[in-house]
N, C-alpha and C. Protein backbone atom coordinates (compact mmCIF):
# COMPACT_ATOMS: atom_id res chain seq x y z
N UNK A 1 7.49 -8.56 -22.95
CA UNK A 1 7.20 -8.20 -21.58
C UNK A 1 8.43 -7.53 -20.97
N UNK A 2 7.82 -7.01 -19.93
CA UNK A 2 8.98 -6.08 -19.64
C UNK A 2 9.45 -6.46 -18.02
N UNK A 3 11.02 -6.61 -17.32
CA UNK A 3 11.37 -6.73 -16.60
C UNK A 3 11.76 -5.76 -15.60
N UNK A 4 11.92 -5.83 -13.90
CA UNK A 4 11.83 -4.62 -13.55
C UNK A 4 13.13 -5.72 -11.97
N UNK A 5 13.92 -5.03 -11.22
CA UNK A 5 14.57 -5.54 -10.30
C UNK A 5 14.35 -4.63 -9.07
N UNK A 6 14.27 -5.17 -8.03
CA UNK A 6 14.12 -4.57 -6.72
C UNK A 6 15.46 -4.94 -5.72
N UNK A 7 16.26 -3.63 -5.65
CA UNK A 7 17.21 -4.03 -5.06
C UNK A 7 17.01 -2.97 -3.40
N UNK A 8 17.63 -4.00 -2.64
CA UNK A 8 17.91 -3.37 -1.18
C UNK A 8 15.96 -4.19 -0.72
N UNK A 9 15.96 -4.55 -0.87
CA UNK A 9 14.49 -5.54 -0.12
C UNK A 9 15.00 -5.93 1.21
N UNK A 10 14.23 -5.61 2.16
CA UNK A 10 14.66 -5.93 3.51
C UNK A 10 14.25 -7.74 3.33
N UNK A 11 14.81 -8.22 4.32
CA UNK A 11 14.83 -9.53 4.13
C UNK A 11 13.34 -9.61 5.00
N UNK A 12 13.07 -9.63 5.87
CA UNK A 12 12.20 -10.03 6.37
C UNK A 12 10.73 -9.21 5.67
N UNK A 13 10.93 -8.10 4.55
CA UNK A 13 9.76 -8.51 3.20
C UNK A 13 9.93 -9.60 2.50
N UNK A 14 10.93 -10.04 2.55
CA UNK A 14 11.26 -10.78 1.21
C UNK A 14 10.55 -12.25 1.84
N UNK A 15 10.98 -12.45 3.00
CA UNK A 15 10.17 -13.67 3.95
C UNK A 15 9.09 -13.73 3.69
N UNK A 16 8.34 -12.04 3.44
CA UNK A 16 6.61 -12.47 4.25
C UNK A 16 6.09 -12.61 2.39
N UNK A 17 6.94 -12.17 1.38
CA UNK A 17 6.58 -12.61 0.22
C UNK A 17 6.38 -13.58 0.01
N UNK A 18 7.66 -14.69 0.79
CA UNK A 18 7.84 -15.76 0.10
C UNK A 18 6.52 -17.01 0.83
N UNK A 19 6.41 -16.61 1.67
CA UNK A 19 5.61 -17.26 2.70
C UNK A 19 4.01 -16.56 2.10
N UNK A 20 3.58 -15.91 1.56
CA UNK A 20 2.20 -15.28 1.01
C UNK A 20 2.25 -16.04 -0.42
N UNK A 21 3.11 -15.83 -1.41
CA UNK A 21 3.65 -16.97 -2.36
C UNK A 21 3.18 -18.08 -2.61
N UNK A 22 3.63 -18.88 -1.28
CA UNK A 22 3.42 -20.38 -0.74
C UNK A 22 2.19 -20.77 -0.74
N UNK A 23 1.70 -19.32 0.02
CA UNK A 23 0.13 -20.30 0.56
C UNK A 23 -1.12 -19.55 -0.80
N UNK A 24 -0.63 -19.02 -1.76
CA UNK A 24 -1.36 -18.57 -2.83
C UNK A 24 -1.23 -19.43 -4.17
N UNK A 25 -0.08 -20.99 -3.55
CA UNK A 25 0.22 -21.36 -4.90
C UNK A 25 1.23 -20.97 -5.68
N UNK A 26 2.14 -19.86 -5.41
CA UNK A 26 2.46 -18.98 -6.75
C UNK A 26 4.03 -18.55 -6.18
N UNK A 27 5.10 -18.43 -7.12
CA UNK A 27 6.87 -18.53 -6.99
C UNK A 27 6.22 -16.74 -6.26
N UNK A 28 7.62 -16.61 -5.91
CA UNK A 28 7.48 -15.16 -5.55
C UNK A 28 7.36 -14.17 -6.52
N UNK A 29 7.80 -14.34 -7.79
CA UNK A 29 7.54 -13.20 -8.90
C UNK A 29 6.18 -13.22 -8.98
N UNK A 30 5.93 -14.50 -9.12
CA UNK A 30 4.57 -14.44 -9.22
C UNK A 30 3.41 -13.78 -8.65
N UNK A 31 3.91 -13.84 -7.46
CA UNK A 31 2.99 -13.76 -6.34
C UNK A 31 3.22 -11.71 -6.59
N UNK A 32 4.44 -11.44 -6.37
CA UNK A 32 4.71 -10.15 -6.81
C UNK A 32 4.25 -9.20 -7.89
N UNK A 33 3.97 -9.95 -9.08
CA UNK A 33 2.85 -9.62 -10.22
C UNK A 33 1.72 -9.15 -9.66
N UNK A 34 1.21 -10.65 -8.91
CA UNK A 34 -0.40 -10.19 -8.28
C UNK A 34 -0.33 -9.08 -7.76
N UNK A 35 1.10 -9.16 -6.83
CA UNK A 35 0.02 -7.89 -5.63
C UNK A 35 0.62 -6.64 -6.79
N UNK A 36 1.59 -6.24 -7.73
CA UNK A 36 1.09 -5.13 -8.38
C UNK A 36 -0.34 -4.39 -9.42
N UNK A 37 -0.56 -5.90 -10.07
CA UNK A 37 -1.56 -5.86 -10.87
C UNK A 37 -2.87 -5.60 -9.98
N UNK A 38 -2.97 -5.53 -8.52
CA UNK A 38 -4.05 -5.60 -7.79
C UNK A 38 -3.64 -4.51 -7.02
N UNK A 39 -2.99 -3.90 -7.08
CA UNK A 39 -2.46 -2.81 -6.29
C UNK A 39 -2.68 -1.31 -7.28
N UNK A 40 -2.31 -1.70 -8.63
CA UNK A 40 -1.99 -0.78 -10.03
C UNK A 40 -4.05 -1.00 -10.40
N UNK A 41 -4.47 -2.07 -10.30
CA UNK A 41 -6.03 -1.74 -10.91
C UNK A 41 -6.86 -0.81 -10.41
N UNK A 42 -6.40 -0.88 -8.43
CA UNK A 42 -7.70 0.15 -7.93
C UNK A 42 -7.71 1.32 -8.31
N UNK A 43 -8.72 1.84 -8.43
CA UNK A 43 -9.07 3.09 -8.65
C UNK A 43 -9.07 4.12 -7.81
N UNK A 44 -8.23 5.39 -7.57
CA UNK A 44 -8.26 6.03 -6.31
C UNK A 44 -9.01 7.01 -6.34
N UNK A 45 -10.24 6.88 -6.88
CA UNK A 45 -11.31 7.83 -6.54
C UNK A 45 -11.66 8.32 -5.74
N UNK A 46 -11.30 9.73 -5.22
CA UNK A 46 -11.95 10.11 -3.72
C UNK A 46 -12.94 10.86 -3.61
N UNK A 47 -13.36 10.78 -2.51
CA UNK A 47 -14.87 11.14 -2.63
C UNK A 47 -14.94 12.54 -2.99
N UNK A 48 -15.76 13.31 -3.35
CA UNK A 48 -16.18 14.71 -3.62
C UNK A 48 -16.51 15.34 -2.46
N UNK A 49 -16.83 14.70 -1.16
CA UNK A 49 -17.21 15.56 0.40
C UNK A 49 -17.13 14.31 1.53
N UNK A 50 -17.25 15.16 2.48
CA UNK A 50 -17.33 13.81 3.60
C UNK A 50 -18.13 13.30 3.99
N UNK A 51 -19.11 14.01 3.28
CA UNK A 51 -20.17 12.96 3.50
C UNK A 51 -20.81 12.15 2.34
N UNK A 52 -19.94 12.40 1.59
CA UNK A 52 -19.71 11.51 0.45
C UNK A 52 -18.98 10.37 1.08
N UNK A 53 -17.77 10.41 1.65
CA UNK A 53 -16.65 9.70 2.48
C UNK A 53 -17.44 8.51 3.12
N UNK A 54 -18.65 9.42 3.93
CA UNK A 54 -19.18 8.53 5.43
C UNK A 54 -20.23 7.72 4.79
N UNK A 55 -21.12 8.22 3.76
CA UNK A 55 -22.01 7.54 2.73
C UNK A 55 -20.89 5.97 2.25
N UNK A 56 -20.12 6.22 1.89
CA UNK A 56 -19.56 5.17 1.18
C UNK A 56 -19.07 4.09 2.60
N UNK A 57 -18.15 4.81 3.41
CA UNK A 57 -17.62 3.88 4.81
C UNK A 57 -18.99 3.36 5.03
N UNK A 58 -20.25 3.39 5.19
CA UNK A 58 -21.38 2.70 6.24
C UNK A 58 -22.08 2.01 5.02
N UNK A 59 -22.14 2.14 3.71
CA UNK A 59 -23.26 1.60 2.61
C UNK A 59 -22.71 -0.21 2.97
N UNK A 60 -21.87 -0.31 3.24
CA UNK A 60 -21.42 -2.37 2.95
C UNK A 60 -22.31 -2.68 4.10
N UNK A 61 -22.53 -1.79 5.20
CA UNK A 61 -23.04 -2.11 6.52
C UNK A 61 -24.64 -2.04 6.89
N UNK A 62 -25.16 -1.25 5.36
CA UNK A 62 -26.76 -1.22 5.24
C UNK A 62 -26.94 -0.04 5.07
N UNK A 63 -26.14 0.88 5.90
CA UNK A 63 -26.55 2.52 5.97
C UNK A 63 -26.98 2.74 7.07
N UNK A 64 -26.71 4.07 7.36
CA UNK A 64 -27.23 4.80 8.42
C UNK A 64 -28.75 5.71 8.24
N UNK A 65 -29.72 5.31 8.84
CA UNK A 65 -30.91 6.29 8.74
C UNK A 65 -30.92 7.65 9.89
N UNK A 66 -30.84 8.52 9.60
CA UNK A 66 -30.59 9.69 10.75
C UNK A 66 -32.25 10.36 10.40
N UNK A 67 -32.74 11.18 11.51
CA UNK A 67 -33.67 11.89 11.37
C UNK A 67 -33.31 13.20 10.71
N UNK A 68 -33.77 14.11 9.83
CA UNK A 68 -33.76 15.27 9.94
C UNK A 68 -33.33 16.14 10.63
N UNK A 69 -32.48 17.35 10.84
CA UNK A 69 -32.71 17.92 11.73
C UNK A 69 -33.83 19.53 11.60
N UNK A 70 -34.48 19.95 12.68
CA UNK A 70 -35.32 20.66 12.92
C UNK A 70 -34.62 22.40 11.72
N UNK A 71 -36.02 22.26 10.83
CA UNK A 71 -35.04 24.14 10.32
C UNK A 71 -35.49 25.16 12.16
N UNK A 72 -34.68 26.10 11.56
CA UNK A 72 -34.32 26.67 12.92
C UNK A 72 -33.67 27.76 12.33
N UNK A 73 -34.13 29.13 13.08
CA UNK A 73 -33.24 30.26 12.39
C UNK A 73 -32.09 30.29 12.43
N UNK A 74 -31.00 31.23 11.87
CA UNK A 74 -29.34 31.40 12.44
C UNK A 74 -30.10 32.47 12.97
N UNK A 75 -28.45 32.03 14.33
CA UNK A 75 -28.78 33.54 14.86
C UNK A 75 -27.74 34.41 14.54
N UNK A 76 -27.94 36.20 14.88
CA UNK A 76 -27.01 37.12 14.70
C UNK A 76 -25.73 36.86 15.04
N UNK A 77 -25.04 37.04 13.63
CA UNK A 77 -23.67 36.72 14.06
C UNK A 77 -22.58 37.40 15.07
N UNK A 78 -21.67 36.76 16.03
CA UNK A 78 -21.13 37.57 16.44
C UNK A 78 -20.54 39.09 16.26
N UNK A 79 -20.30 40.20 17.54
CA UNK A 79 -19.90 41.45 16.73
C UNK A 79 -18.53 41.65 17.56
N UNK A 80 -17.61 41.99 16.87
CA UNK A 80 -16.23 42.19 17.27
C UNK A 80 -16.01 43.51 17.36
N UNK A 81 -15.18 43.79 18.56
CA UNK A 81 -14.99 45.43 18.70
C UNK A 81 -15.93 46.30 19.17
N UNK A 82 -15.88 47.38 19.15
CA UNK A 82 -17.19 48.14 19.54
C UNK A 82 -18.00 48.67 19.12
């Protein structure tokens, strides 16, 4: 296994480690393992569109049902100049 050192840790991370640690059961390396191994597993898949994005943000929540909207012609595009 392989060892790794973190130097210059502000102290008051090093507190909220040691205190997350505590209440997980687990020494601070320990606890430090977890949150990489759970930090290093997710997957940063991002979405392909935003409404790919907004599909995924609302699905835990049931989903959103929207109506359709009406087809409808475009109209002529603006003309610039004269």
């Amino acid at each position: 296994m392989a060892s790794i050192t973190i130097r210059n840790l502000d102290d008051a991370l090093k507190s909220k480690l040691r205190v997350r640690a505590a209440r997980h059961g687990r020494s601070m390396e320990g606890e430090a393992r977890h949150i990489l191994r759970a930090a290093l597993a997710e997957t940063s898949r991002r979405p392909s569109n935003l409404a790919e994005a907004i599909r995924r943000r609302f699905a835990p929540l049931g989903g959103v049902e929207l109506e359709p909207l009406p087809d409808e012609p475009i109209g002529n595009p603006p003309r610039f100049g004269k």
